[in-house]
N, C-alpha and C. Protein backbone atom coordinates (compact mmCIF):
# COMPACT_ATOMS: atom_id res chain seq x y z
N UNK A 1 95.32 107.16 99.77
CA UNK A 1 96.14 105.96 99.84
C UNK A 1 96.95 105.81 98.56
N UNK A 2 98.65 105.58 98.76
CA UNK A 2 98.75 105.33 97.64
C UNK A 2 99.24 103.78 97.26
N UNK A 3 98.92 103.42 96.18
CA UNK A 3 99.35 102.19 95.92
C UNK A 3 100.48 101.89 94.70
N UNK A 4 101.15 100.69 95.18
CA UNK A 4 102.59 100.77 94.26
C UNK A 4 102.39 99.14 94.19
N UNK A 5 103.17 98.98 93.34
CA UNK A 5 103.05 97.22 92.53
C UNK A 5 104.56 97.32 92.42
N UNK A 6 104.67 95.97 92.80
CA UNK A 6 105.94 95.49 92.49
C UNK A 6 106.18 93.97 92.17
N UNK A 7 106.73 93.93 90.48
CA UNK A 7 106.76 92.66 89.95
C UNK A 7 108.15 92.45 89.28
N UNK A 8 108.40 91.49 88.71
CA UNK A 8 109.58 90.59 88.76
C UNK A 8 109.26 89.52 88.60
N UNK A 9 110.69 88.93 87.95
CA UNK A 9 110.74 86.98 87.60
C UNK A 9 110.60 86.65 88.87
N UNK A 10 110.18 85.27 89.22
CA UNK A 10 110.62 84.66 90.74
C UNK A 10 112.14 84.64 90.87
N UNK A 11 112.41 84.98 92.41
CA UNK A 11 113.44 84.65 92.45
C UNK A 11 114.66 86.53 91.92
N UNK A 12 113.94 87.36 91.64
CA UNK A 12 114.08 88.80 91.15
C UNK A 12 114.78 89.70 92.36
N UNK A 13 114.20 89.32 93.93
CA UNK A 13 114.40 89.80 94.54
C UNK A 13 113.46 91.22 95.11
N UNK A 14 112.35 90.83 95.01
CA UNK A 14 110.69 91.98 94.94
C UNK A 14 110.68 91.96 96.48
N UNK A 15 110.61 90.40 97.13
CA UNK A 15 110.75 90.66 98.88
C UNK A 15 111.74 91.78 99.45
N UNK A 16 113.18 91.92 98.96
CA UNK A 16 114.00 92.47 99.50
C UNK A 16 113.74 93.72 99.69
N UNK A 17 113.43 94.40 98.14
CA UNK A 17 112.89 95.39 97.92
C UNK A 17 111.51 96.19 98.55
N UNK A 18 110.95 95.18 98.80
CA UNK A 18 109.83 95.77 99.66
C UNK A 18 110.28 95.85 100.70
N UNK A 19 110.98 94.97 101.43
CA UNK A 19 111.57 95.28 102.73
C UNK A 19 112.27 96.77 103.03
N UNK A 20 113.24 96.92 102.07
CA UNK A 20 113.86 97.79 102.07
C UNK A 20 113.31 99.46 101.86
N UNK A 21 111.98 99.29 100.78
CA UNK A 21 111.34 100.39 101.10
C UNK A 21 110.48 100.55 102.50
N UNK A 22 109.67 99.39 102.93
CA UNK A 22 108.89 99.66 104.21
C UNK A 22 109.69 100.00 105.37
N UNK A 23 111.06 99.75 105.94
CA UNK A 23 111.67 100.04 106.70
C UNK A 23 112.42 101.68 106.77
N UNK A 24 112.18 102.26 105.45
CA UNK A 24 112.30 103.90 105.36
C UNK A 24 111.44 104.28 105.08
N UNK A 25 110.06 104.32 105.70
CA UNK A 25 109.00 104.93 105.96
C UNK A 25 108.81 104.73 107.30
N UNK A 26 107.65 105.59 107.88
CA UNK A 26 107.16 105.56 109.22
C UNK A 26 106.54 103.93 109.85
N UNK A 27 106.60 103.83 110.68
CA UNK A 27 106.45 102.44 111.32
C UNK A 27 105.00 102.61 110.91
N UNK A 28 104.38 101.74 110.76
CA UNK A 28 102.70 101.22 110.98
C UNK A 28 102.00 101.82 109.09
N UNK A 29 103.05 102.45 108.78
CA UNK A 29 102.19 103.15 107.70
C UNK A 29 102.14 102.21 106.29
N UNK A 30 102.65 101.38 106.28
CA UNK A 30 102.69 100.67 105.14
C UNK A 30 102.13 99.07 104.95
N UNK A 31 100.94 98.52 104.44
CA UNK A 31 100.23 97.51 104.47
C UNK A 31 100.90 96.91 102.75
N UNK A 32 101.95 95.17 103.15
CA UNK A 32 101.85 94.71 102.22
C UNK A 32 101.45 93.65 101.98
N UNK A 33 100.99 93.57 100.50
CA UNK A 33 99.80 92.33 100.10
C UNK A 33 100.62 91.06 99.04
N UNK A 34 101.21 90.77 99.24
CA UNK A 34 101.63 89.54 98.33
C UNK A 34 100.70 88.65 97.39
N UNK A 35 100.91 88.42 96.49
CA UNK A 35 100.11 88.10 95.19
C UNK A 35 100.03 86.24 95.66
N UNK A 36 101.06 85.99 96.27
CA UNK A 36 101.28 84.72 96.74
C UNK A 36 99.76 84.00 97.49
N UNK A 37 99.30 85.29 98.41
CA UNK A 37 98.47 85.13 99.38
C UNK A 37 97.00 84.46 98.38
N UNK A 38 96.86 84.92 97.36
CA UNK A 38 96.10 84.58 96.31
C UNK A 38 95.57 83.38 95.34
N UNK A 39 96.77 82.37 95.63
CA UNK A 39 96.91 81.37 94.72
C UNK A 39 95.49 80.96 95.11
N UNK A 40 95.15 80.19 93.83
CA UNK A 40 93.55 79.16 94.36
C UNK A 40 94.21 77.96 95.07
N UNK A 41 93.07 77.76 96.11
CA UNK A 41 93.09 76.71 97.01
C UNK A 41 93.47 74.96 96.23
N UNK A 42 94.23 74.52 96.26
CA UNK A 42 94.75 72.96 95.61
C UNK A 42 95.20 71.90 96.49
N UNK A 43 94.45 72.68 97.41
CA UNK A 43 94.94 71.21 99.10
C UNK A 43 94.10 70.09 99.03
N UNK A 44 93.27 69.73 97.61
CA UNK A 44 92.79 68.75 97.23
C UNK A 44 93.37 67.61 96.20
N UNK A 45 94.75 67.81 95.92
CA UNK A 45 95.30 67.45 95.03
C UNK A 45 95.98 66.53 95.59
N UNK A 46 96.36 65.64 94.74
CA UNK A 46 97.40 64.41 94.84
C UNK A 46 99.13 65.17 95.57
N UNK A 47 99.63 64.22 95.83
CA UNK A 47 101.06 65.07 96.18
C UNK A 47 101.66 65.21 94.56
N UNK A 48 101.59 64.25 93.68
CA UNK A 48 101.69 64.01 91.81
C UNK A 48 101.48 65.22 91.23
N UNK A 49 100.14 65.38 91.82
CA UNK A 49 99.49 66.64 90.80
C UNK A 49 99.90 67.75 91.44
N UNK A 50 100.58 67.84 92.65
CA UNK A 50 100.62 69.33 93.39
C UNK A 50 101.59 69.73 92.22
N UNK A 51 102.61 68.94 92.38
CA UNK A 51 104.49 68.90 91.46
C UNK A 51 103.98 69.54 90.33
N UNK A 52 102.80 69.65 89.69
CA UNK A 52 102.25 69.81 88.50
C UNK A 52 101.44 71.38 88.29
N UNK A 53 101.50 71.80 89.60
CA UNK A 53 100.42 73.51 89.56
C UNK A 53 101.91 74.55 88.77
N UNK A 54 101.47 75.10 87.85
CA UNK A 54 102.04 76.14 87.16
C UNK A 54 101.94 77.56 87.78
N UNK A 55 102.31 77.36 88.93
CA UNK A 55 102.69 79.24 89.68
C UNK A 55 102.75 80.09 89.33
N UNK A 56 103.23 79.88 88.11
CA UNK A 56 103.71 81.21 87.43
C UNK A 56 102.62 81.72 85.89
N UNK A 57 101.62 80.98 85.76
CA UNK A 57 100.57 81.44 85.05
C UNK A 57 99.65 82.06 85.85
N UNK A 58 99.10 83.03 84.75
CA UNK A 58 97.98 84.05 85.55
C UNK A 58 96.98 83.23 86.32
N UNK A 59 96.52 82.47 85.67
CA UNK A 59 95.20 81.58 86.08
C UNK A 59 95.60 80.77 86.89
N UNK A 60 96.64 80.82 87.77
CA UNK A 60 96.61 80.40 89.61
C UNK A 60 96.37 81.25 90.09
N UNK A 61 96.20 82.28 90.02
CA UNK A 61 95.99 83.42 90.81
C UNK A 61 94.60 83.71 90.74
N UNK A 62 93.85 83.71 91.88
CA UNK A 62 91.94 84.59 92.17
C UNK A 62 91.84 86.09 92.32
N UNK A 63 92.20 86.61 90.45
CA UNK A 63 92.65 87.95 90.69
C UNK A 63 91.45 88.87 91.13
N UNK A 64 90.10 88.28 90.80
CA UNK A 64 89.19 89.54 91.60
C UNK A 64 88.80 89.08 93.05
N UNK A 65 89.44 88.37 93.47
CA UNK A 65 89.23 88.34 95.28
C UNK A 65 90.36 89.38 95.12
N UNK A 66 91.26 89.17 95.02
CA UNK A 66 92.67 90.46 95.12
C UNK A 66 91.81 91.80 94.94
N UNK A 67 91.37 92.19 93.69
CA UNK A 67 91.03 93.87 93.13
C UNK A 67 90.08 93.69 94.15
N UNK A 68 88.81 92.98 94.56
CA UNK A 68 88.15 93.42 95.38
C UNK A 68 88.88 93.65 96.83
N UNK A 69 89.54 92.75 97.56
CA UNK A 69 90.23 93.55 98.63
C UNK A 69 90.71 94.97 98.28
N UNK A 70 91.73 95.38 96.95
CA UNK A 70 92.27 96.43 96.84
C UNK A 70 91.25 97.58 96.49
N UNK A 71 90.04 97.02 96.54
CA UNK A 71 89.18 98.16 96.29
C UNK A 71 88.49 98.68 97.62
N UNK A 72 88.22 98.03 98.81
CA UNK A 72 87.82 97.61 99.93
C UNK A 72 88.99 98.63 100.67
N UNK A 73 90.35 98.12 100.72
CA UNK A 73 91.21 98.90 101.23
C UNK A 73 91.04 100.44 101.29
N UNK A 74 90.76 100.59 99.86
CA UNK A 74 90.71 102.21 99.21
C UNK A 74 89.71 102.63 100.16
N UNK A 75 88.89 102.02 99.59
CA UNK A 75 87.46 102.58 100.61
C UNK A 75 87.32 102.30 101.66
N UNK A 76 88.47 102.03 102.81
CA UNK A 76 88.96 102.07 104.68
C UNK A 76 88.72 101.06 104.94
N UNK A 77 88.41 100.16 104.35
CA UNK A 77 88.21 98.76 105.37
C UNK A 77 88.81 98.18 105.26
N UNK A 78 89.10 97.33 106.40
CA UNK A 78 89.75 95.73 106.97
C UNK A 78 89.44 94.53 105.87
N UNK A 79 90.32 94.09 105.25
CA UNK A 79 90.41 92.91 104.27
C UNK A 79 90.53 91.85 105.59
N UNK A 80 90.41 90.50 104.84
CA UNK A 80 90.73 89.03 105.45
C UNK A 80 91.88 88.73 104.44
N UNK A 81 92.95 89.05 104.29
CA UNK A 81 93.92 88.32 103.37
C UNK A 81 94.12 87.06 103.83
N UNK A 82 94.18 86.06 102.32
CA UNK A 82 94.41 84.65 103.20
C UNK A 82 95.80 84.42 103.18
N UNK A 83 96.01 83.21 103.39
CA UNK A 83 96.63 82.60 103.72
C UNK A 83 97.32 81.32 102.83
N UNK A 84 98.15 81.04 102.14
CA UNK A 84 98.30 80.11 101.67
C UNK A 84 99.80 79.60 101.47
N UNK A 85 99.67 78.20 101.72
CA UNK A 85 100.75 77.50 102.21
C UNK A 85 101.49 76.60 100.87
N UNK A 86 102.55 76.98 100.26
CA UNK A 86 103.25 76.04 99.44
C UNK A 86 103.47 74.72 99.23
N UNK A 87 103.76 74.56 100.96
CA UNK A 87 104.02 72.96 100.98
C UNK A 87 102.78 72.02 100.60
N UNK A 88 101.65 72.48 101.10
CA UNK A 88 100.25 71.91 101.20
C UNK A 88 99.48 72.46 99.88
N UNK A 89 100.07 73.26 99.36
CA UNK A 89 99.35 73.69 98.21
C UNK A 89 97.85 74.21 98.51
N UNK A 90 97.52 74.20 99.38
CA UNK A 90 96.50 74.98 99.99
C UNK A 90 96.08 76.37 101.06
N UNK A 91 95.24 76.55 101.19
CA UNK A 91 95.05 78.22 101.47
C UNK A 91 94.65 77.72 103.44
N UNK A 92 94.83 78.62 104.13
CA UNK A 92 94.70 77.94 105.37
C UNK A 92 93.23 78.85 106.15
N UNK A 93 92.29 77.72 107.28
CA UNK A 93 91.61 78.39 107.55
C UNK A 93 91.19 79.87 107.71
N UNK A 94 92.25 79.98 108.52
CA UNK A 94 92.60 81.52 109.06
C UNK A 94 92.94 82.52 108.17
N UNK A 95 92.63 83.71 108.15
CA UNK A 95 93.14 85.03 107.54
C UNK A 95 94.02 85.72 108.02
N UNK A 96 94.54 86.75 107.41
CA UNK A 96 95.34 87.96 108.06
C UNK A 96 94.37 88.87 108.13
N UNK A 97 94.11 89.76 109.16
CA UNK A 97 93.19 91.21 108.89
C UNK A 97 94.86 92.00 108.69
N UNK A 98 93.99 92.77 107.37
CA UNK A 98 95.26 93.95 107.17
C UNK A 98 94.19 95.13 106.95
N UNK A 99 95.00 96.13 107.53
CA UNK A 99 94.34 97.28 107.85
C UNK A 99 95.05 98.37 106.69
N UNK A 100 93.76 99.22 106.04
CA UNK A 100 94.49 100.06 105.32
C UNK A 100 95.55 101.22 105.75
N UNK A 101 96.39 101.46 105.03
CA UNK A 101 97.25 102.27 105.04
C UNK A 101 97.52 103.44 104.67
N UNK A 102 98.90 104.40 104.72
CA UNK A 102 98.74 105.02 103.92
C UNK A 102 99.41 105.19 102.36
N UNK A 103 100.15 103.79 102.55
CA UNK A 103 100.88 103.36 101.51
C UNK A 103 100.75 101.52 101.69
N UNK A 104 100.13 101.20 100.13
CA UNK A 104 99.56 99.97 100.30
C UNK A 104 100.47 99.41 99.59
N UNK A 105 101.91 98.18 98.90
CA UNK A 105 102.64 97.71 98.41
C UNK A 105 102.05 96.11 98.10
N UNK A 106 101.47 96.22 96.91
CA UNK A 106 100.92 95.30 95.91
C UNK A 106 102.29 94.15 95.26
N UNK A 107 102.68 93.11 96.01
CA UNK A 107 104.36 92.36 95.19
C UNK A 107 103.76 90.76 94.44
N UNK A 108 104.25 90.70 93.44
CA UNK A 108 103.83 89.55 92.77
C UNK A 108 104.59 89.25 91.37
N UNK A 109 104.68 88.17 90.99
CA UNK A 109 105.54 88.08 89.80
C UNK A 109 104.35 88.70 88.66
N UNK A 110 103.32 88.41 89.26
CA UNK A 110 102.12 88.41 87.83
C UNK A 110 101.96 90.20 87.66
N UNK A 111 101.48 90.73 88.87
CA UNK A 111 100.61 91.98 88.95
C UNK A 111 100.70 92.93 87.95
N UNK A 112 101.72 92.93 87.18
CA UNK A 112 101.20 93.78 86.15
C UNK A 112 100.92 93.74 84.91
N UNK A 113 100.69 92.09 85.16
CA UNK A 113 100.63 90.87 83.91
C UNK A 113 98.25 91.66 83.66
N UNK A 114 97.88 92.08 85.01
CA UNK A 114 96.66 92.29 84.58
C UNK A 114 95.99 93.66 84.63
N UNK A 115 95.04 94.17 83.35
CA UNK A 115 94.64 95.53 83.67
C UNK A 115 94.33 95.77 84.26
N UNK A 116 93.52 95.24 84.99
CA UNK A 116 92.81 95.88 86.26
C UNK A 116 93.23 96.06 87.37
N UNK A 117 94.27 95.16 87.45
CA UNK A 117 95.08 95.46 88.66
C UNK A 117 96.43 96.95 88.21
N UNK A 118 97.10 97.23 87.46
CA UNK A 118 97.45 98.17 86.60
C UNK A 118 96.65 99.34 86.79
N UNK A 119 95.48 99.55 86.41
CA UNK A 119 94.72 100.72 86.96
C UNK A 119 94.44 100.70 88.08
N UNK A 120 94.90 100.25 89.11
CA UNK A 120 94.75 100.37 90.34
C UNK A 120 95.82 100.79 91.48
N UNK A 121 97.21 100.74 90.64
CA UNK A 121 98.33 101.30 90.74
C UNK A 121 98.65 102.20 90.74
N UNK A 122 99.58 103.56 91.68
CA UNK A 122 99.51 104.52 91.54
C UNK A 122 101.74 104.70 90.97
N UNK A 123 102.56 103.57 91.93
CA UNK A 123 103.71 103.53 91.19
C UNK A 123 103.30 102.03 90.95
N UNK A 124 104.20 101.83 89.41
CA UNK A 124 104.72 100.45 89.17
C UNK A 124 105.65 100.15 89.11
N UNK A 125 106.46 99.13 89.76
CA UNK A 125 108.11 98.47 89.73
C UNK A 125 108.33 97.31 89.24
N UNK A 126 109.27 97.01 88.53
CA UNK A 126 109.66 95.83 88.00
C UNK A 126 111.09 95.59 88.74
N UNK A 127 111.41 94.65 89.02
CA UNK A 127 112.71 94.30 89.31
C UNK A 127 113.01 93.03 88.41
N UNK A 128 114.53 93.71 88.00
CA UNK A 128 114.69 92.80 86.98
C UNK A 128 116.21 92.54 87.41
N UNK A 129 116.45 90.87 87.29
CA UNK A 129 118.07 90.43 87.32
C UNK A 129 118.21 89.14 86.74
N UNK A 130 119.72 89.18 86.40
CA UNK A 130 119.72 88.10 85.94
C UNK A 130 119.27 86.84 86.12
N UNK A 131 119.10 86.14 85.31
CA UNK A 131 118.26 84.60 84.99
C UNK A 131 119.09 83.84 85.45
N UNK A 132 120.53 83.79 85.56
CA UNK A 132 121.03 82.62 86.72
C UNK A 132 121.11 83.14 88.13
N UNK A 133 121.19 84.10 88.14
CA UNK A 133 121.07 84.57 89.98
C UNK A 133 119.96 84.00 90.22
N UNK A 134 118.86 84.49 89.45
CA UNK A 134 117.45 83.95 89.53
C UNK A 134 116.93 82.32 90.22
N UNK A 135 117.89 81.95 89.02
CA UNK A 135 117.87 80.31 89.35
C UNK A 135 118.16 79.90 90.41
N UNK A 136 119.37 80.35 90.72
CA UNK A 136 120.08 80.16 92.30
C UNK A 136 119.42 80.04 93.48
N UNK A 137 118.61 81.56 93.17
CA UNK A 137 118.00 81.84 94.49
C UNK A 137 116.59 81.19 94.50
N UNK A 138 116.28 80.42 93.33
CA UNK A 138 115.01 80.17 92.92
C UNK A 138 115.48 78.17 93.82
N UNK A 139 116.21 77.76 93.67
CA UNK A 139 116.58 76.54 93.88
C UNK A 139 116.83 76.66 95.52
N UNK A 140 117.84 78.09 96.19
CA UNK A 140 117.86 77.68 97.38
C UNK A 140 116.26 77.73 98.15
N UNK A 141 115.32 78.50 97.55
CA UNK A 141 114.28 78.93 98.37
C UNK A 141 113.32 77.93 98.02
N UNK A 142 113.25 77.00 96.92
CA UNK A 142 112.34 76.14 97.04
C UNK A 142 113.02 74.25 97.56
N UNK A 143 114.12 74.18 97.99
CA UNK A 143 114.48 73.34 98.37
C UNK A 143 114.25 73.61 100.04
N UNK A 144 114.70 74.57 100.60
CA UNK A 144 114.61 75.12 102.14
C UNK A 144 113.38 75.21 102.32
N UNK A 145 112.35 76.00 101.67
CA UNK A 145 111.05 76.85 101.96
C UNK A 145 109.90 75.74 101.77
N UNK A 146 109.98 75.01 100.42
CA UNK A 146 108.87 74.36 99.83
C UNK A 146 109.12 73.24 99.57
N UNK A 147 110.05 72.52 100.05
CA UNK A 147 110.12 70.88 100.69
C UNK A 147 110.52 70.25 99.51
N UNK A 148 110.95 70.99 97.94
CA UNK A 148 111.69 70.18 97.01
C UNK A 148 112.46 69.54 97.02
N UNK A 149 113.04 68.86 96.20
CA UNK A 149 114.44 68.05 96.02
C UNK A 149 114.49 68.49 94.68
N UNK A 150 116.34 68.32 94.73
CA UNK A 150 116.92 69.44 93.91
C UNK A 150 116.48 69.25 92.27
N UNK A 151 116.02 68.15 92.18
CA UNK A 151 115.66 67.48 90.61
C UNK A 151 114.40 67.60 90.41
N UNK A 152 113.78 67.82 91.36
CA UNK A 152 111.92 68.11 91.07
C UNK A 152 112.21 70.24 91.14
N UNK A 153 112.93 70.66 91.78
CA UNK A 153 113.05 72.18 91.46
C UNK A 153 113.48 72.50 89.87
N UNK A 154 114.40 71.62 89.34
CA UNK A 154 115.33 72.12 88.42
C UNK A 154 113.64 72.25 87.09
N UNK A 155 113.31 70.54 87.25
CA UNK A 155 112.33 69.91 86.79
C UNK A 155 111.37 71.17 86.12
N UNK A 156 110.74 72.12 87.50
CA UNK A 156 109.69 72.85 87.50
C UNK A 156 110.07 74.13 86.97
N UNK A 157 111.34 74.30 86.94
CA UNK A 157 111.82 75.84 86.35
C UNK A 157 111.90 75.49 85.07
N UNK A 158 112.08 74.73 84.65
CA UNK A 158 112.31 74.27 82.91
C UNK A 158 110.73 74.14 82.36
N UNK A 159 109.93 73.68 82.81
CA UNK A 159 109.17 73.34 82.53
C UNK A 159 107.70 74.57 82.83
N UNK A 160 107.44 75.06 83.44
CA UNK A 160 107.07 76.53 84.01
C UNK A 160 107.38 77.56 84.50
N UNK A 161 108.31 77.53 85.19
CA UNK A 161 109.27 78.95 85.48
C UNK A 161 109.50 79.92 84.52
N UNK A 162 110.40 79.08 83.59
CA UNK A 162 111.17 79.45 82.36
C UNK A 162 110.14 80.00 81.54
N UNK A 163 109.83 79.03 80.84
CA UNK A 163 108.31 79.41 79.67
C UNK A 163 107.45 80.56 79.91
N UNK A 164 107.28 80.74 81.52
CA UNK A 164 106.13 81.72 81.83
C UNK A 164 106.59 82.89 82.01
N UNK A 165 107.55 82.73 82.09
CA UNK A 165 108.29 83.77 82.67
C UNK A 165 108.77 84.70 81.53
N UNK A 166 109.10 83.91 80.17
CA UNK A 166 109.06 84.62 78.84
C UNK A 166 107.84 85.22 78.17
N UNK A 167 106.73 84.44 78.93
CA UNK A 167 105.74 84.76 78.09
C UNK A 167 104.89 85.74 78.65
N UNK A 168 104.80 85.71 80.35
CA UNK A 168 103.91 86.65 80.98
C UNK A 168 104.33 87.44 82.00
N UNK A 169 105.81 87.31 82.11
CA UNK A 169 106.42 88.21 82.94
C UNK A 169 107.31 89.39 82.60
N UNK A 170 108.82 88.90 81.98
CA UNK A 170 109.70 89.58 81.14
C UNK A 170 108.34 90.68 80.28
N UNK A 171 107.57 90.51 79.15
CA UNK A 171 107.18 91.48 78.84
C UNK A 171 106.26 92.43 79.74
N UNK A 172 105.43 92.52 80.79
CA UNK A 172 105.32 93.35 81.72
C UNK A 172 105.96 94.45 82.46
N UNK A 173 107.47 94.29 82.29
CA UNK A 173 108.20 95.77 82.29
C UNK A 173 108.21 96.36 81.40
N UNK A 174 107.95 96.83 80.37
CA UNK A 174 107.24 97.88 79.45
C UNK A 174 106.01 98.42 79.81
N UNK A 175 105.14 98.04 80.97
CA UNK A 175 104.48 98.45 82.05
C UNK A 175 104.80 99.22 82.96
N UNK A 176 106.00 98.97 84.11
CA UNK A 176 106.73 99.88 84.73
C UNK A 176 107.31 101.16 85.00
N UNK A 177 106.31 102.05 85.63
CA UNK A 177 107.74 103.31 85.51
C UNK A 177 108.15 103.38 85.98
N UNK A 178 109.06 102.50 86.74
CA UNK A 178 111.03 102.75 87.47
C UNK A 178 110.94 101.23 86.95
N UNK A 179 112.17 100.82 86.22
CA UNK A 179 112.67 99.15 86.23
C UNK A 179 113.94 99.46 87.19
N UNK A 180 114.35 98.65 88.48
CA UNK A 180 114.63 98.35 89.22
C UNK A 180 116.38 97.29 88.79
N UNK A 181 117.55 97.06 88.43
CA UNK A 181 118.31 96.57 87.99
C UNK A 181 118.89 96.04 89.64
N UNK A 182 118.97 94.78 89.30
CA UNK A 182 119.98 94.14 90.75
C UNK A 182 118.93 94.20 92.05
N UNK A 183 117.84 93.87 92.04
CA UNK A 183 116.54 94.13 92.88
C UNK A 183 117.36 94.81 94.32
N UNK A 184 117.51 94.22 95.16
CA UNK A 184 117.58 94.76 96.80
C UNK A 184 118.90 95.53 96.84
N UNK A 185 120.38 95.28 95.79
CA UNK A 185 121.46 95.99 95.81
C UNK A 185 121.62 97.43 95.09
N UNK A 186 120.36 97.26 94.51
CA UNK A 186 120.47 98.72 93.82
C UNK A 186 119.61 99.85 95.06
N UNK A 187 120.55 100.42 96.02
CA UNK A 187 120.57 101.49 96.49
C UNK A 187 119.78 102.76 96.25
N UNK A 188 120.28 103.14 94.92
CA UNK A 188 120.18 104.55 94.11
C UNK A 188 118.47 104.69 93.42
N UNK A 189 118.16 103.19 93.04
CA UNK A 189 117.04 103.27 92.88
C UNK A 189 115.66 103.34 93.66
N UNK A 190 116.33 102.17 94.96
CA UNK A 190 115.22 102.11 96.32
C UNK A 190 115.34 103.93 96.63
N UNK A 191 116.25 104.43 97.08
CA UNK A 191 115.84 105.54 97.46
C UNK A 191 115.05 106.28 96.51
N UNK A 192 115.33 106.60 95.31
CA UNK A 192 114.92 107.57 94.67
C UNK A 192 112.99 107.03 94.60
N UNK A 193 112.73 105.80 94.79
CA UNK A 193 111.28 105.41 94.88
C UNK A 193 111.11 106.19 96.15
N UNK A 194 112.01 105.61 97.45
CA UNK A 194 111.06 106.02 98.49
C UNK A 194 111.09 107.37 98.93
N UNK A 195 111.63 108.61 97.89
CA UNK A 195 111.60 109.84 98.04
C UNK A 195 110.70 110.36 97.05
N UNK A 196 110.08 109.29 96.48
CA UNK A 196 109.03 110.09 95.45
C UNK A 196 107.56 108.96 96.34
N UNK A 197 107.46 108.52 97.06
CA UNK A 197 106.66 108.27 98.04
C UNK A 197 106.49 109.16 99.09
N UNK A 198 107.30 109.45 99.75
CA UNK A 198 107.18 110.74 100.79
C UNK A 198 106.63 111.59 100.32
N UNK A 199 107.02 112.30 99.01
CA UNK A 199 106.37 112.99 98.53
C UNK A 199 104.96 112.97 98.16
N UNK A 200 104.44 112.03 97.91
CA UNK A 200 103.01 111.58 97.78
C UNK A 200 102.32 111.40 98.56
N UNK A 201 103.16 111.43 99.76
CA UNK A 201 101.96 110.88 101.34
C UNK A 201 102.43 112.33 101.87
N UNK A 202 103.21 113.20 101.69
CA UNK A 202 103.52 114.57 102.22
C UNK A 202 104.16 114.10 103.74
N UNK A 203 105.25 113.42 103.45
CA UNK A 203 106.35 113.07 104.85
C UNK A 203 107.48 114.17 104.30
């Protein structure tokens, strides 16, 4: 099995990119795990205090429920990935069963923010773009997606986005071996990943 990480600021464009590699590979062969799926459960919180969870620090994230699924995977079995919902700030009864693969795609702003998840990587990607595209796309997707208003988004990027993003993201591509420029429009780079994947799974 091989496994590849792919991280980025929010808002970087890591979805596109995964899209764009899983759709030039073989149908069924590629299981991806979003770091998102991870957040700790906060569907106990005030609607006050939700406005207040810092996303973008490591410590929202339940990184050894994650390594243990990714270790589980390795070794053929069926994970329960959960489930978790933005608006509600909470994780939902139900799971996903994801079935291992032969190419497993690890996406998260954090993932290579931790070692252990890092040694568990076989490629690492960073996608990196500019900080006002960023914003842009960071404002349309949490006003549409996650029930903001435009002054509680701006609010939360200044105040955690920004900060974390200097402190535990940006340096994590010095981690990376391919950095990724213009996430989903850079062409030249998606391919040249998903031809050094073929090669690794022998397509």
């Amino acid at each position: 099995m091989l496994t590849i990480g792919i991280a980025g600021g929010s808002g970087s464009g890591k979805t596109t990119v995964v899209k764009k590699i899983v759709s030039e590979l073989p149908d069924k062969s590629v299981a991806v795990i979003p770091q998102d799926a991870y957040y700790y459960d906060n569907g106990h919180l005030s609607s006050e205090e939700k406005l207040g969870i810092n996303f973008d620090h490591p410590n929202s994230i339940e990184w050894n429920l994650l390594i243990d699924h990714l270790d589980r995977l390795k070794k053929g079995e069926t994970i329960p990935m959960p489930m978790y919902n933005y608006v509600t700030c909470a994780r939902a009864k139900e799971t996903i069963p994801v079935e291992p693969k032969n190419v497993v795609i690890l996406e998260g702003i954090l993932i290579l923010s931790q070692p252990e998840i890092r040694d568990r990587l076989n490629i690492k990607l960073y996608v990196a773009t500019d900080n006002d595209d960023r914003l842009m796309r960071i404002i349309n997707r949490d006003i549409i997606e996650r029930g903001r208003s435009y002054k509680d988004v701006l609010e939360h990027y200044k105040n955690y986005v920004k900060p974390m993003h200097q402190q535990f993201i940006e340096p994590t591509k010095l981690y990376a071996d391919v950095i990724i420029p213009q996430g989903g429009q850079n062409i030249v780079a998606i391919e040249m990943v998903v031809s050094r994947i073929k090669i690794n799974i022998n397509l």
